[in-house]
PDB file of N, CA and C in Angstrom:
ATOM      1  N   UNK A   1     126.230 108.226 241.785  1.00  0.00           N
ATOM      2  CA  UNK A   1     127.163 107.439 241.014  1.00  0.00           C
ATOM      3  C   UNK A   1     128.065 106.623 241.936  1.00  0.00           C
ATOM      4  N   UNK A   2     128.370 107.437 243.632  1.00  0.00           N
ATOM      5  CA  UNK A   2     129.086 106.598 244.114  1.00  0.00           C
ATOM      6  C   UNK A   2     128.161 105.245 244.210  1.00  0.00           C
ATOM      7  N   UNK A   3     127.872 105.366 244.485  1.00  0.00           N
ATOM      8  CA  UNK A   3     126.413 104.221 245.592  1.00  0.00           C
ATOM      9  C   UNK A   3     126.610 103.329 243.718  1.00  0.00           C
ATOM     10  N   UNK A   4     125.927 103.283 242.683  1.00  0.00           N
ATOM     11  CA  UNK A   4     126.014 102.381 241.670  1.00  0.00           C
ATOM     12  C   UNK A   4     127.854 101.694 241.939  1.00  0.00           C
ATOM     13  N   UNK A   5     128.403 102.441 241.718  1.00  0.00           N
ATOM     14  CA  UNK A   5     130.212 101.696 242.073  1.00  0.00           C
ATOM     15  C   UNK A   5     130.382 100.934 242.799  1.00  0.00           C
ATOM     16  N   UNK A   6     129.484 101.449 244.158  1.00  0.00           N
ATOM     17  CA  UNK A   6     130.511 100.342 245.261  1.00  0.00           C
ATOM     18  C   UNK A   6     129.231  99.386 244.690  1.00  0.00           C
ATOM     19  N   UNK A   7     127.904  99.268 244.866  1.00  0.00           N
ATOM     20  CA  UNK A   7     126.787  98.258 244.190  1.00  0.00           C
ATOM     21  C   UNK A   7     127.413  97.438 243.229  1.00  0.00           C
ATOM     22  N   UNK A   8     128.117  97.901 242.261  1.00  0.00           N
ATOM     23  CA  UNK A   8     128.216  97.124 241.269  1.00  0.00           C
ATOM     24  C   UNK A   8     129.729  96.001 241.829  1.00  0.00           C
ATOM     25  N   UNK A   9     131.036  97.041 242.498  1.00  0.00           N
ATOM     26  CA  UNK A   9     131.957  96.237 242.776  1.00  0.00           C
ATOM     27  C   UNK A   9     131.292  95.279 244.148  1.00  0.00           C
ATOM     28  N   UNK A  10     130.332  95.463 244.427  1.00  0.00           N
ATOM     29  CA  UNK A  10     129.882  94.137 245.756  1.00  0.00           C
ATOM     30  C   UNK A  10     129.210  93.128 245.121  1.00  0.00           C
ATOM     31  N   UNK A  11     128.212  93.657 244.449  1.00  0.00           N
ATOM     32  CA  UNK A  11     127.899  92.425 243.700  1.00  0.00           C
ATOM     33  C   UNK A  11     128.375  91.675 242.593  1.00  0.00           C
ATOM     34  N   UNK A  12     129.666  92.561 242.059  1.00  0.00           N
ATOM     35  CA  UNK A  12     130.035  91.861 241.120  1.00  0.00           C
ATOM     36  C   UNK A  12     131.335  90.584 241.818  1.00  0.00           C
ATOM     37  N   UNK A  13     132.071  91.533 242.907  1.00  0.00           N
ATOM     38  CA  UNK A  13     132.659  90.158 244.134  1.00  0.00           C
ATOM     39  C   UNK A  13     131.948  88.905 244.432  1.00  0.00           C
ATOM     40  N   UNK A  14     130.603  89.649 244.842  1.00  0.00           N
ATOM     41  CA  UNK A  14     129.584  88.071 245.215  1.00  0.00           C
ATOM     42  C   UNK A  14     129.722  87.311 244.353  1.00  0.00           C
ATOM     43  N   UNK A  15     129.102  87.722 243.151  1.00  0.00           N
ATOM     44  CA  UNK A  15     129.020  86.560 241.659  1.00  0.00           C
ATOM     45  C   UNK A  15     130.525  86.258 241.211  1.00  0.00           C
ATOM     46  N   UNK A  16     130.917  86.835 241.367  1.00  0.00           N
ATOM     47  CA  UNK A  16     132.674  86.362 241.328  1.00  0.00           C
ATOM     48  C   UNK A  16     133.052  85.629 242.296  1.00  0.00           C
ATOM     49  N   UNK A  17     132.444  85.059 243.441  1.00  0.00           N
ATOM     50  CA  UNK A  17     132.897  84.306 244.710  1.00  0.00           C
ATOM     51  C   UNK A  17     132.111  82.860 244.012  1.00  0.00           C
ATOM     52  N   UNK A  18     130.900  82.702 243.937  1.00  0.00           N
ATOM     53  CA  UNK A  18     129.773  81.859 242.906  1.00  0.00           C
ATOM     54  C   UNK A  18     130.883  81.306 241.823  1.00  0.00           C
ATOM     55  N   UNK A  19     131.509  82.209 241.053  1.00  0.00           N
ATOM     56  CA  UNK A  19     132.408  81.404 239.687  1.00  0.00           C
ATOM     57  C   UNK A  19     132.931  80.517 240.498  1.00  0.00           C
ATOM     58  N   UNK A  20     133.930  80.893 241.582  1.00  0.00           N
ATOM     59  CA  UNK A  20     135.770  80.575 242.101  1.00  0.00           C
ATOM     60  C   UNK A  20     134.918  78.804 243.234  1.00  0.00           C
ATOM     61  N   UNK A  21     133.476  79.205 243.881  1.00  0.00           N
ATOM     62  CA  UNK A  21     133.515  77.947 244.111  1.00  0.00           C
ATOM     63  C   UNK A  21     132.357  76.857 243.906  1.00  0.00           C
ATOM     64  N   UNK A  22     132.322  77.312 242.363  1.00  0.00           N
ATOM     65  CA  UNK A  22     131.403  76.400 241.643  1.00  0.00           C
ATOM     66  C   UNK A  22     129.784  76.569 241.839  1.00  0.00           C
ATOM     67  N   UNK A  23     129.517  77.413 242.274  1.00  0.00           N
ATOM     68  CA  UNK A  23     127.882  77.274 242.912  1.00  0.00           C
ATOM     69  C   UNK A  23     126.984  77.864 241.025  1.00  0.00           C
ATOM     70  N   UNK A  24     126.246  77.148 240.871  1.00  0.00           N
ATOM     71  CA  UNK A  24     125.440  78.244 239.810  1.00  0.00           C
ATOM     72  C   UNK A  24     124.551  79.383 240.418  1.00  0.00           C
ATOM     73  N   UNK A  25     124.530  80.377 239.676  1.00  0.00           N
ATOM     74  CA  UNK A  25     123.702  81.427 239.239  1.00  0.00           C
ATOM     75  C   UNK A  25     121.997  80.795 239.686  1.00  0.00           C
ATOM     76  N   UNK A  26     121.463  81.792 240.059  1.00  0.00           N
ATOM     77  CA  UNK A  26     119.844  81.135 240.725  1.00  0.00           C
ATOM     78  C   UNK A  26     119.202  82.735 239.667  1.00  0.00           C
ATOM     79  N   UNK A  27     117.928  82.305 240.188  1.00  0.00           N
ATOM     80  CA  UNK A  27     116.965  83.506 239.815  1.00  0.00           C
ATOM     81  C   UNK A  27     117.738  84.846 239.965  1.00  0.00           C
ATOM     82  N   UNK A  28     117.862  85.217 241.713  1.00  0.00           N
ATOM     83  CA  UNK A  28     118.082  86.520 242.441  1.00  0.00           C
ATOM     84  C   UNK A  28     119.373  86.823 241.705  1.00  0.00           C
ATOM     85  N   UNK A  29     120.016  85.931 241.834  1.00  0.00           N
ATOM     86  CA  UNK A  29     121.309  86.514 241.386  1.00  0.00           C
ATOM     87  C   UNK A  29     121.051  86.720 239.619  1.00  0.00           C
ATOM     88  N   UNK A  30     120.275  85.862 238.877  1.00  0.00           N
ATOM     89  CA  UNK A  30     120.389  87.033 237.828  1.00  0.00           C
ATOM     90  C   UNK A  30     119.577  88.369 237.566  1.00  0.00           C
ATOM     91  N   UNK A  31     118.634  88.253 238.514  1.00  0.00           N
ATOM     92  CA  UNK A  31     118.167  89.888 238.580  1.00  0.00           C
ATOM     93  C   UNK A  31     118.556  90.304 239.286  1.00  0.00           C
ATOM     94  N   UNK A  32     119.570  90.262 239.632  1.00  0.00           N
ATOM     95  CA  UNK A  32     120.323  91.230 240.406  1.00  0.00           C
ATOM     96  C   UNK A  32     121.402  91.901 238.909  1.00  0.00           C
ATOM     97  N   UNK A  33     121.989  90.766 238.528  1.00  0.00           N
ATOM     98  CA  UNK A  33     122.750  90.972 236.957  1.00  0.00           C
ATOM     99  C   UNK A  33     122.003  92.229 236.058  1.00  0.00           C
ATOM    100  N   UNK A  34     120.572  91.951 236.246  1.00  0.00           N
ATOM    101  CA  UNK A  34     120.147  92.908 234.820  1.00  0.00           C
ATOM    102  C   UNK A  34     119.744  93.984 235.873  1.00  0.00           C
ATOM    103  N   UNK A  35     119.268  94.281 237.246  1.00  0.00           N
ATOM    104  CA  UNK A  35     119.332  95.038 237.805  1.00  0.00           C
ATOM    105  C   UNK A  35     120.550  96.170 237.764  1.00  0.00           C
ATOM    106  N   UNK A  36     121.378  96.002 237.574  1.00  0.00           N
ATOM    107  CA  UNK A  36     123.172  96.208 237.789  1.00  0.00           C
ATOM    108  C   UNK A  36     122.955  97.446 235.953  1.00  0.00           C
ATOM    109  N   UNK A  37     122.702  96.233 235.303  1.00  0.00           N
ATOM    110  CA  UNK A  37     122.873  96.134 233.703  1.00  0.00           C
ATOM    111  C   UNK A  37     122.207  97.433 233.469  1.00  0.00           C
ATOM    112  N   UNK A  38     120.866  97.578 234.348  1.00  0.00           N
ATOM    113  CA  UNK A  38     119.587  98.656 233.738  1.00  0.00           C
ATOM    114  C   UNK A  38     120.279  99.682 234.550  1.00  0.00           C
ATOM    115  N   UNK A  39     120.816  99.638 235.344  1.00  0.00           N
ATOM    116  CA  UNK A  39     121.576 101.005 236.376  1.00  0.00           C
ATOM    117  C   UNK A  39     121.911 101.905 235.542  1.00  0.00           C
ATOM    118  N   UNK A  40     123.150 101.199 234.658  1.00  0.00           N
ATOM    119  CA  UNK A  40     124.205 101.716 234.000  1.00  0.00           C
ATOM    120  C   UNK A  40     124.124 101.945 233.165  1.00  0.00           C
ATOM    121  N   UNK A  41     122.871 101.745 232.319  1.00  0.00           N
ATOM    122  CA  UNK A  41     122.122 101.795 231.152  1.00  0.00           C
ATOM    123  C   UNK A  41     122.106 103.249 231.462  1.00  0.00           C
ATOM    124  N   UNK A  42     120.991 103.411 232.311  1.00  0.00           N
ATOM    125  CA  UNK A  42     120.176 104.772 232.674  1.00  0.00           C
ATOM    126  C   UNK A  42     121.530 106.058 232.825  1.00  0.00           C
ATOM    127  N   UNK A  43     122.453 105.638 233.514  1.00  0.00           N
ATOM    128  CA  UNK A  43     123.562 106.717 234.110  1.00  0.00           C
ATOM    129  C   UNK A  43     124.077 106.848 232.790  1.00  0.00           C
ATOM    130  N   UNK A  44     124.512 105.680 231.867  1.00  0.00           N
ATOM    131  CA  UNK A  44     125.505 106.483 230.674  1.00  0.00           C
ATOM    132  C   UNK A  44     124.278 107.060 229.848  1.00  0.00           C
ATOM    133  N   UNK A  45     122.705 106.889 229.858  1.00  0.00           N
ATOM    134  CA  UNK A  45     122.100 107.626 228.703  1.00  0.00           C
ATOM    135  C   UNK A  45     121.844 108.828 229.214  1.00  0.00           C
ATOM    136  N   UNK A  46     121.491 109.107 230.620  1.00  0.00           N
ATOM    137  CA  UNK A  46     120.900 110.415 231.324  1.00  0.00           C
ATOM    138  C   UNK A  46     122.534 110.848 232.314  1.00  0.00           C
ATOM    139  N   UNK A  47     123.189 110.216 232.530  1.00  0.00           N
ATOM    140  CA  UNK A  47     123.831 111.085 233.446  1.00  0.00           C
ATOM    141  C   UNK A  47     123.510 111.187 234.524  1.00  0.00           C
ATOM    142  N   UNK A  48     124.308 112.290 235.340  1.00  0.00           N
ATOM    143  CA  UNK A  48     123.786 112.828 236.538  1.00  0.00           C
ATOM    144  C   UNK A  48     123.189 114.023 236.018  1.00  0.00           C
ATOM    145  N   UNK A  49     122.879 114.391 234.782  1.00  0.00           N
ATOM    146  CA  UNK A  49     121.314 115.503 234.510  1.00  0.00           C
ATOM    147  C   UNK A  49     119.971 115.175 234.487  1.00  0.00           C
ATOM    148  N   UNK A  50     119.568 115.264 234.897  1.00  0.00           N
ATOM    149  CA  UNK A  50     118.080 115.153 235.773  1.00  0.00           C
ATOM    150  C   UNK A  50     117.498 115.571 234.649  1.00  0.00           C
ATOM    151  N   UNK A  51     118.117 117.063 234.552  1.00  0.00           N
ATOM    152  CA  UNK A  51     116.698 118.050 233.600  1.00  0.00           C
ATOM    153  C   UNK A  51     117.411 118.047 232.488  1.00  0.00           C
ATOM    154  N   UNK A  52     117.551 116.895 231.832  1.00  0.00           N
ATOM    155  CA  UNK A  52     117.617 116.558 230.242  1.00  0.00           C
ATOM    156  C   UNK A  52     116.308 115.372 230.006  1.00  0.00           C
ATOM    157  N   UNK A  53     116.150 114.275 231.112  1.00  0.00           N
ATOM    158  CA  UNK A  53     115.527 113.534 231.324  1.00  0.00           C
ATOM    159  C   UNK A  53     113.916 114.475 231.066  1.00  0.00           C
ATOM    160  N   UNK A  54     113.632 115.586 231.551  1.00  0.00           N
ATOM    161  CA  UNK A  54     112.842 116.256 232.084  1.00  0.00           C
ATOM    162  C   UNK A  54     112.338 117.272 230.756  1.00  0.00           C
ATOM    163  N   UNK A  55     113.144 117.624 230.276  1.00  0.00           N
ATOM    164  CA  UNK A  55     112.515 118.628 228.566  1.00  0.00           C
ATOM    165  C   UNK A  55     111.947 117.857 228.105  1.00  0.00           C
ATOM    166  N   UNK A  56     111.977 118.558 226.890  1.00  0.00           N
ATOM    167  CA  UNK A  56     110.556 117.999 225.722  1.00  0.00           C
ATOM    168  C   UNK A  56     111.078 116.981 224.875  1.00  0.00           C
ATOM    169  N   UNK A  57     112.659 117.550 224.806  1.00  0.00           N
ATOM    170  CA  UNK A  57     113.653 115.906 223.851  1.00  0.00           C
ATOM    171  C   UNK A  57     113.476 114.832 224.393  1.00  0.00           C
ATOM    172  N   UNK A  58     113.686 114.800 225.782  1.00  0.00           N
ATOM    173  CA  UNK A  58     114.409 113.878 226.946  1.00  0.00           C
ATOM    174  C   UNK A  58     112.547 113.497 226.851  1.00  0.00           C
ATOM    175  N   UNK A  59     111.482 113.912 226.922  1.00  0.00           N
ATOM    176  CA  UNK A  59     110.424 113.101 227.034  1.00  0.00           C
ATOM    177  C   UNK A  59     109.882 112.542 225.920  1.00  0.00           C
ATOM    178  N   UNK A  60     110.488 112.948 224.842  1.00  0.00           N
ATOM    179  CA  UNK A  60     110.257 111.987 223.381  1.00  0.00           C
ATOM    180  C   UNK A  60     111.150 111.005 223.451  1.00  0.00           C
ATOM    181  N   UNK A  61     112.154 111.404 224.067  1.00  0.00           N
ATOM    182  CA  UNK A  61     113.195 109.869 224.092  1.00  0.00           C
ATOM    183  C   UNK A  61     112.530 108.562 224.656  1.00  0.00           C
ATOM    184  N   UNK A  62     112.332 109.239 225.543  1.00  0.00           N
ATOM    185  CA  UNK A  62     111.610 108.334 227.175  1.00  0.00           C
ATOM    186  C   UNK A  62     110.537 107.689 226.058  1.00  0.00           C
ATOM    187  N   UNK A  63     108.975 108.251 225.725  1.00  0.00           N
ATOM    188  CA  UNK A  63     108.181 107.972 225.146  1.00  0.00           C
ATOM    189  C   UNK A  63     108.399 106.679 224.173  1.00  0.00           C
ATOM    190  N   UNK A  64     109.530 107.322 222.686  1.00  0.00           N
ATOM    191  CA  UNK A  64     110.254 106.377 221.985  1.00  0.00           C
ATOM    192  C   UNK A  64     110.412 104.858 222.517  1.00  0.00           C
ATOM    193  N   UNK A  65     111.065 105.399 223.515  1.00  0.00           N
ATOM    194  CA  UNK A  65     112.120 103.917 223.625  1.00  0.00           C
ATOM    195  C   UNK A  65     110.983 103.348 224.756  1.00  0.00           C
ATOM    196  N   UNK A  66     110.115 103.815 225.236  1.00  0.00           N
ATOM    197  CA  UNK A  66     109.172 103.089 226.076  1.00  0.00           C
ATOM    198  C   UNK A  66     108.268 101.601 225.231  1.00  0.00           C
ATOM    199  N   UNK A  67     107.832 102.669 223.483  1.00  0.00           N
ATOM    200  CA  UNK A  67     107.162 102.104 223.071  1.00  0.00           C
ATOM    201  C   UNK A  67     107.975 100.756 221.973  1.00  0.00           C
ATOM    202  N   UNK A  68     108.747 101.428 222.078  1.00  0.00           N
ATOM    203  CA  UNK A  68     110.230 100.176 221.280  1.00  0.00           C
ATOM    204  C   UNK A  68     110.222  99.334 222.067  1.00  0.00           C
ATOM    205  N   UNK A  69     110.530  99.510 223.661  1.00  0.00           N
ATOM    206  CA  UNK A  69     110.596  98.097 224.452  1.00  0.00           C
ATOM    207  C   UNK A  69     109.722  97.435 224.461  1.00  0.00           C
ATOM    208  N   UNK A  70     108.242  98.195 224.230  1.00  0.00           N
ATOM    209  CA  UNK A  70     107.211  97.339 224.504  1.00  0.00           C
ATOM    210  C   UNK A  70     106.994  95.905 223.478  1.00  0.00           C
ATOM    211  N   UNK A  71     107.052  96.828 222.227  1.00  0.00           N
ATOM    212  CA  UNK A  71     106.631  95.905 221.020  1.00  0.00           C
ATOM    213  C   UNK A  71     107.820  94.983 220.675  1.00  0.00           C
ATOM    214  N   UNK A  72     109.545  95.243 221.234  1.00  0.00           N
ATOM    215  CA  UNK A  72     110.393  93.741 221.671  1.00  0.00           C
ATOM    216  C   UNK A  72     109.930  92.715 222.711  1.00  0.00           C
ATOM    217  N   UNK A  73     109.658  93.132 223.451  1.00  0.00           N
ATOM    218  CA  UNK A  73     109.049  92.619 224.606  1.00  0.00           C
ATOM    219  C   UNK A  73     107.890  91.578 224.132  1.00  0.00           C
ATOM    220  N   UNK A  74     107.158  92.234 223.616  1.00  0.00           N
ATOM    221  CA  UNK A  74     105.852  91.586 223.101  1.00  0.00           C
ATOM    222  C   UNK A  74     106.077  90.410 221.602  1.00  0.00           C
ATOM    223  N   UNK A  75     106.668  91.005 220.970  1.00  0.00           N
ATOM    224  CA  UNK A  75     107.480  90.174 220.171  1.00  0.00           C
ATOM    225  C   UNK A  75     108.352  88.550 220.498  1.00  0.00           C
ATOM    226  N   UNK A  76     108.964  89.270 221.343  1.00  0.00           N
ATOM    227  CA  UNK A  76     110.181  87.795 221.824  1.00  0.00           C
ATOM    228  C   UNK A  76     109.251  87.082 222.817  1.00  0.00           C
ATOM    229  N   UNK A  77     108.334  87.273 223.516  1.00  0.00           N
ATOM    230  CA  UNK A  77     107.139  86.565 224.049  1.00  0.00           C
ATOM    231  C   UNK A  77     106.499  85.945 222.977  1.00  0.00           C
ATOM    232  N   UNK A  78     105.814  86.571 222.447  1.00  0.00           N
ATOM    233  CA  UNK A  78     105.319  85.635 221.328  1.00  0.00           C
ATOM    234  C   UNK A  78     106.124  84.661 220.452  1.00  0.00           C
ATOM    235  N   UNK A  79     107.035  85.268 220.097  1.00  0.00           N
ATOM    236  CA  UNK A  79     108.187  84.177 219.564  1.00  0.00           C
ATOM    237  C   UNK A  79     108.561  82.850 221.137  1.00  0.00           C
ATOM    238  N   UNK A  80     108.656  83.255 221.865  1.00  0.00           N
ATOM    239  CA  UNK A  80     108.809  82.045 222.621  1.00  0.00           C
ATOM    240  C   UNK A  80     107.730  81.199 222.960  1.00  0.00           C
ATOM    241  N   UNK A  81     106.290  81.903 223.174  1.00  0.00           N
ATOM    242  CA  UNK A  81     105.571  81.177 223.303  1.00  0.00           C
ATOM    243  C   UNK A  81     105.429  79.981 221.838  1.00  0.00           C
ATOM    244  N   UNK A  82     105.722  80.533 221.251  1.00  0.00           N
ATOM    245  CA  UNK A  82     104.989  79.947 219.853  1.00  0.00           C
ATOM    246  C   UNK A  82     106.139  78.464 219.375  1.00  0.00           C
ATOM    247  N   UNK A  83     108.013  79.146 220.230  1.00  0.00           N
ATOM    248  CA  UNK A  83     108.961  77.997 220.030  1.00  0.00           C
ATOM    249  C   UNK A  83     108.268  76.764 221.077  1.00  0.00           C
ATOM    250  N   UNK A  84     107.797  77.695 222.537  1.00  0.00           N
ATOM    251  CA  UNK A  84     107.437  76.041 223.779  1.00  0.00           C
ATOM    252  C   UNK A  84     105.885  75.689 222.306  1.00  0.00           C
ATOM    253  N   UNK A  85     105.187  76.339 222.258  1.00  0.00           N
ATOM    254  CA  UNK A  85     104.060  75.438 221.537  1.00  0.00           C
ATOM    255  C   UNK A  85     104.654  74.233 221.034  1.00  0.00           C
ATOM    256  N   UNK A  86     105.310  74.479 219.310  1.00  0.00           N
ATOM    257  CA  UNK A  86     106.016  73.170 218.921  1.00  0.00           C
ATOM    258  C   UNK A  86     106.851  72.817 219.257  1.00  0.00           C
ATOM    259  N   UNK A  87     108.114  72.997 220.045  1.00  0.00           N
ATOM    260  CA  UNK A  87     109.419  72.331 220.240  1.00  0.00           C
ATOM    261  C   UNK A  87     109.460  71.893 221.620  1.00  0.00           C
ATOM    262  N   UNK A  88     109.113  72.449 222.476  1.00  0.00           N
ATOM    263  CA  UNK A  88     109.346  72.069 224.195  1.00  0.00           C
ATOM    264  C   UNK A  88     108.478  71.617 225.011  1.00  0.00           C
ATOM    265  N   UNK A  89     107.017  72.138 225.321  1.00  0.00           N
ATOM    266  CA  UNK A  89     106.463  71.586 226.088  1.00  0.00           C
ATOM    267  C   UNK A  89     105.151  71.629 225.297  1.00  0.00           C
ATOM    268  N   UNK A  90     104.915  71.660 224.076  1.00  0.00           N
ATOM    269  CA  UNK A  90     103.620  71.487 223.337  1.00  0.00           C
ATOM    270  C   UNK A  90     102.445  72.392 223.755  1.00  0.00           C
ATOM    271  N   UNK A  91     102.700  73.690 224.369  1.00  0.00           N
ATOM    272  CA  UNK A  91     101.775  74.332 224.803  1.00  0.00           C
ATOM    273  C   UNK A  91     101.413  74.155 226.092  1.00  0.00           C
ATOM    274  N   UNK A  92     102.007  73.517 227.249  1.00  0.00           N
ATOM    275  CA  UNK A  92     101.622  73.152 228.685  1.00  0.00           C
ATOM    276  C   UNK A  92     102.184  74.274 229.326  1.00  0.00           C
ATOM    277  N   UNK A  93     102.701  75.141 229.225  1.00  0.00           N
ATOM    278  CA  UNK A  93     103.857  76.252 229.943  1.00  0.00           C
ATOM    279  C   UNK A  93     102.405  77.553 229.765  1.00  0.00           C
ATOM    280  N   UNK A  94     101.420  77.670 230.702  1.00  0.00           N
ATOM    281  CA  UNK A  94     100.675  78.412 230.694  1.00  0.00           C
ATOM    282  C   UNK A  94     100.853  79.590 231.475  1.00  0.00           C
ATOM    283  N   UNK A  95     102.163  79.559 231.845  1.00  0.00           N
ATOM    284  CA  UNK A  95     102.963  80.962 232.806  1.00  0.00           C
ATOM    285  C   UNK A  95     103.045  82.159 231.386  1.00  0.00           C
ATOM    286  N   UNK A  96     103.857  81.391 230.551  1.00  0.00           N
ATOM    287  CA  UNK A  96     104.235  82.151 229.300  1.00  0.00           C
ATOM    288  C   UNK A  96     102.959  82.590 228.522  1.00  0.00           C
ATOM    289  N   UNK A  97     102.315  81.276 228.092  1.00  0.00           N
ATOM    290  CA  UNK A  97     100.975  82.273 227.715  1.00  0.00           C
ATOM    291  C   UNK A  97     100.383  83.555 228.392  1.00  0.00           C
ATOM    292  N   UNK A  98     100.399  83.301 230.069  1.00  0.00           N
ATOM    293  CA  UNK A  98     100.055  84.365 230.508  1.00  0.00           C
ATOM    294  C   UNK A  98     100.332  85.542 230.263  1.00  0.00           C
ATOM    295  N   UNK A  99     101.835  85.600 230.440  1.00  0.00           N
ATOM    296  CA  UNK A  99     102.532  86.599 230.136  1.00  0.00           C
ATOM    297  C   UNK A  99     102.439  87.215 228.726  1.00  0.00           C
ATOM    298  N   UNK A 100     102.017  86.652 227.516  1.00  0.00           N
ATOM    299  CA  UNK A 100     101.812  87.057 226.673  1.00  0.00           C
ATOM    300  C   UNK A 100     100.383  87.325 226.358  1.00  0.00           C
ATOM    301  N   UNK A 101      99.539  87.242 226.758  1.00  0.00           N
ATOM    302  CA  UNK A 101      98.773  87.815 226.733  1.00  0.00           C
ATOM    303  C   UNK A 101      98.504  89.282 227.896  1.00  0.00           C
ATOM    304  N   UNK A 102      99.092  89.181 228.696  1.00  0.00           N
ATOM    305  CA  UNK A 102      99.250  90.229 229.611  1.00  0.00           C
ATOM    306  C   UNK A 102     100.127  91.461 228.186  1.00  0.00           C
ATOM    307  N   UNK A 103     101.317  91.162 228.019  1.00  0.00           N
ATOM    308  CA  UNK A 103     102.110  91.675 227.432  1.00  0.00           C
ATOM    309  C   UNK A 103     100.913  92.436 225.789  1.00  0.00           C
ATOM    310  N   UNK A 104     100.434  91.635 225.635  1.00  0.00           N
ATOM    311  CA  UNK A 104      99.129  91.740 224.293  1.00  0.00           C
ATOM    312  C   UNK A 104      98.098  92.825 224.539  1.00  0.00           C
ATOM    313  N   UNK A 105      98.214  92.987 226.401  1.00  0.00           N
ATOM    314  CA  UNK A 105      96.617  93.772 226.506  1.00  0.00           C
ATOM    315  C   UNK A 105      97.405  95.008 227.158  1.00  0.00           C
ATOM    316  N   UNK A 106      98.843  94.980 227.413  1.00  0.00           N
ATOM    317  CA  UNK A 106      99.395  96.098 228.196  1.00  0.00           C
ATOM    318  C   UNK A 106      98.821  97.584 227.359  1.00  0.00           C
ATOM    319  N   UNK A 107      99.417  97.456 226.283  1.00  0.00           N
ATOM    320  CA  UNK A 107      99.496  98.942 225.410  1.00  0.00           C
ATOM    321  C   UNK A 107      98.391  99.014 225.006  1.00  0.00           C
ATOM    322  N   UNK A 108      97.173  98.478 224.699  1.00  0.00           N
ATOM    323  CA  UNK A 108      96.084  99.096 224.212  1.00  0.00           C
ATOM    324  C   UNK A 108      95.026  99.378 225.694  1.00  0.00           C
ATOM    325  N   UNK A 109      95.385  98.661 226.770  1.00  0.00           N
ATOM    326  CA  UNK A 109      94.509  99.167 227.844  1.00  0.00           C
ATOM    327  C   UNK A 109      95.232 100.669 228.279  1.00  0.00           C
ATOM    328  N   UNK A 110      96.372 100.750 228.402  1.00  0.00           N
ATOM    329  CA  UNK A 110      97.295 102.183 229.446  1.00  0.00           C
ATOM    330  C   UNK A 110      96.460 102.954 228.038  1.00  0.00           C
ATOM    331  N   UNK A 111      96.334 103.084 226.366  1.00  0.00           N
ATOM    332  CA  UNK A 111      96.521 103.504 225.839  1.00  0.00           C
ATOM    333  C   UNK A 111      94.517 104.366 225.963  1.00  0.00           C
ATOM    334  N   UNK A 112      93.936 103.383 227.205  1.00  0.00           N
ATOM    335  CA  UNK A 112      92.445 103.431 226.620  1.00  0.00           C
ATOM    336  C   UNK A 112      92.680 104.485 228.055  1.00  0.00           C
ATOM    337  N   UNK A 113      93.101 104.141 229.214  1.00  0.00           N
ATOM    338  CA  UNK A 113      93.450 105.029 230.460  1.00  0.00           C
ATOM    339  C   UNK A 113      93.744 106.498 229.712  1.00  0.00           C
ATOM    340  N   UNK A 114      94.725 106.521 229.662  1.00  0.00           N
ATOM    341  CA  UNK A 114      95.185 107.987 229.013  1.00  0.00           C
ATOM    342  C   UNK A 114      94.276 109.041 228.082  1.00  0.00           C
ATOM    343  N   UNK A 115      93.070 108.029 227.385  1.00  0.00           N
ATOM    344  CA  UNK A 115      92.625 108.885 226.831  1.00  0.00           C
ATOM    345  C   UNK A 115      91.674 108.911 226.976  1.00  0.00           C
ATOM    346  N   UNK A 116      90.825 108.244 228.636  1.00  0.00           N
ATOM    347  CA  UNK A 116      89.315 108.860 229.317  1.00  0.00           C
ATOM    348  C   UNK A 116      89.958 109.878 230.324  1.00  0.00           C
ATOM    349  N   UNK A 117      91.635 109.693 230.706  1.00  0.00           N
ATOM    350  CA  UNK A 117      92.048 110.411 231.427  1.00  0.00           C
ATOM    351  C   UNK A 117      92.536 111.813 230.959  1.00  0.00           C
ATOM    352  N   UNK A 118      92.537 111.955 229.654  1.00  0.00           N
ATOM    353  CA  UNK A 118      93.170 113.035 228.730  1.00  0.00           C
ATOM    354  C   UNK A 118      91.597 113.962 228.576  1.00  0.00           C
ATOM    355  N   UNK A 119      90.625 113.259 227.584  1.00  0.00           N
ATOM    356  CA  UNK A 119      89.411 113.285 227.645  1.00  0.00           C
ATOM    357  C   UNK A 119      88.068 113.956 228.515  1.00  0.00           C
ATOM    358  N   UNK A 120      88.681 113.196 229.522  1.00  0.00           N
ATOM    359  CA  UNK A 120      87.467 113.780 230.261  1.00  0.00           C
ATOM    360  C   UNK A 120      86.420 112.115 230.804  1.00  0.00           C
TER     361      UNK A 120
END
């Protein structure tokens, strides 16, 4: 918890130095932002208990919210791909398609792994 504190008060100085002399925000620095964001996520839901993370609740949680992120994830991709189709770049942004189709084949391939790996 120390180490997230001083992390968060250094980088939150840096990006606070960025406001005071005008520079914008780039890539790194916003994953560094949701980097920060997902820290603190994790510490206020788990704590410093390990073995809550680790039972049978704490691995239905995990499970849950694995498969919740997925299908937002997969969702707001498709919703964006589908806004660049008609509104922005008419379908030329073939990064995003990628990604959504990546995002499309994630859960039913891990889902085909697990169960030649469960299986036999």
């Amino acid at each position: 918890m120390v180490f997230l504190i001083l992390a968060t008060v250094y980088l939150g100085g840096t990006l606070l130095s960025y406001v005071v002399i005008d520079e914008p925000y780039g890539v790194t620095e916003l994953l560094v932002i949701i980097a920060i964001v997902v820290a603190w996520g994790q510490f206020f839901t788990w704590g410093t208990r390990e073995e809550l993370q680790k039972d049978e609740m704490g691995k239905q949680i995990v499970r849950n919210s694995g498969y919740i992120s997925y299908n937002v994830v997969f969702w707001a991709l498709l919703i964006l791909w589908v806004v660049d189709i008609f509104f922005i770049n008419h379908g030329q942004n073939y990064t995003l398609f990628i990604a959504v189709c990546i995002a499309s084949l994630t859960n039913p391939l891990l889902q085909f792994i697990h169960v030649k790996k469960k299986v036999g």
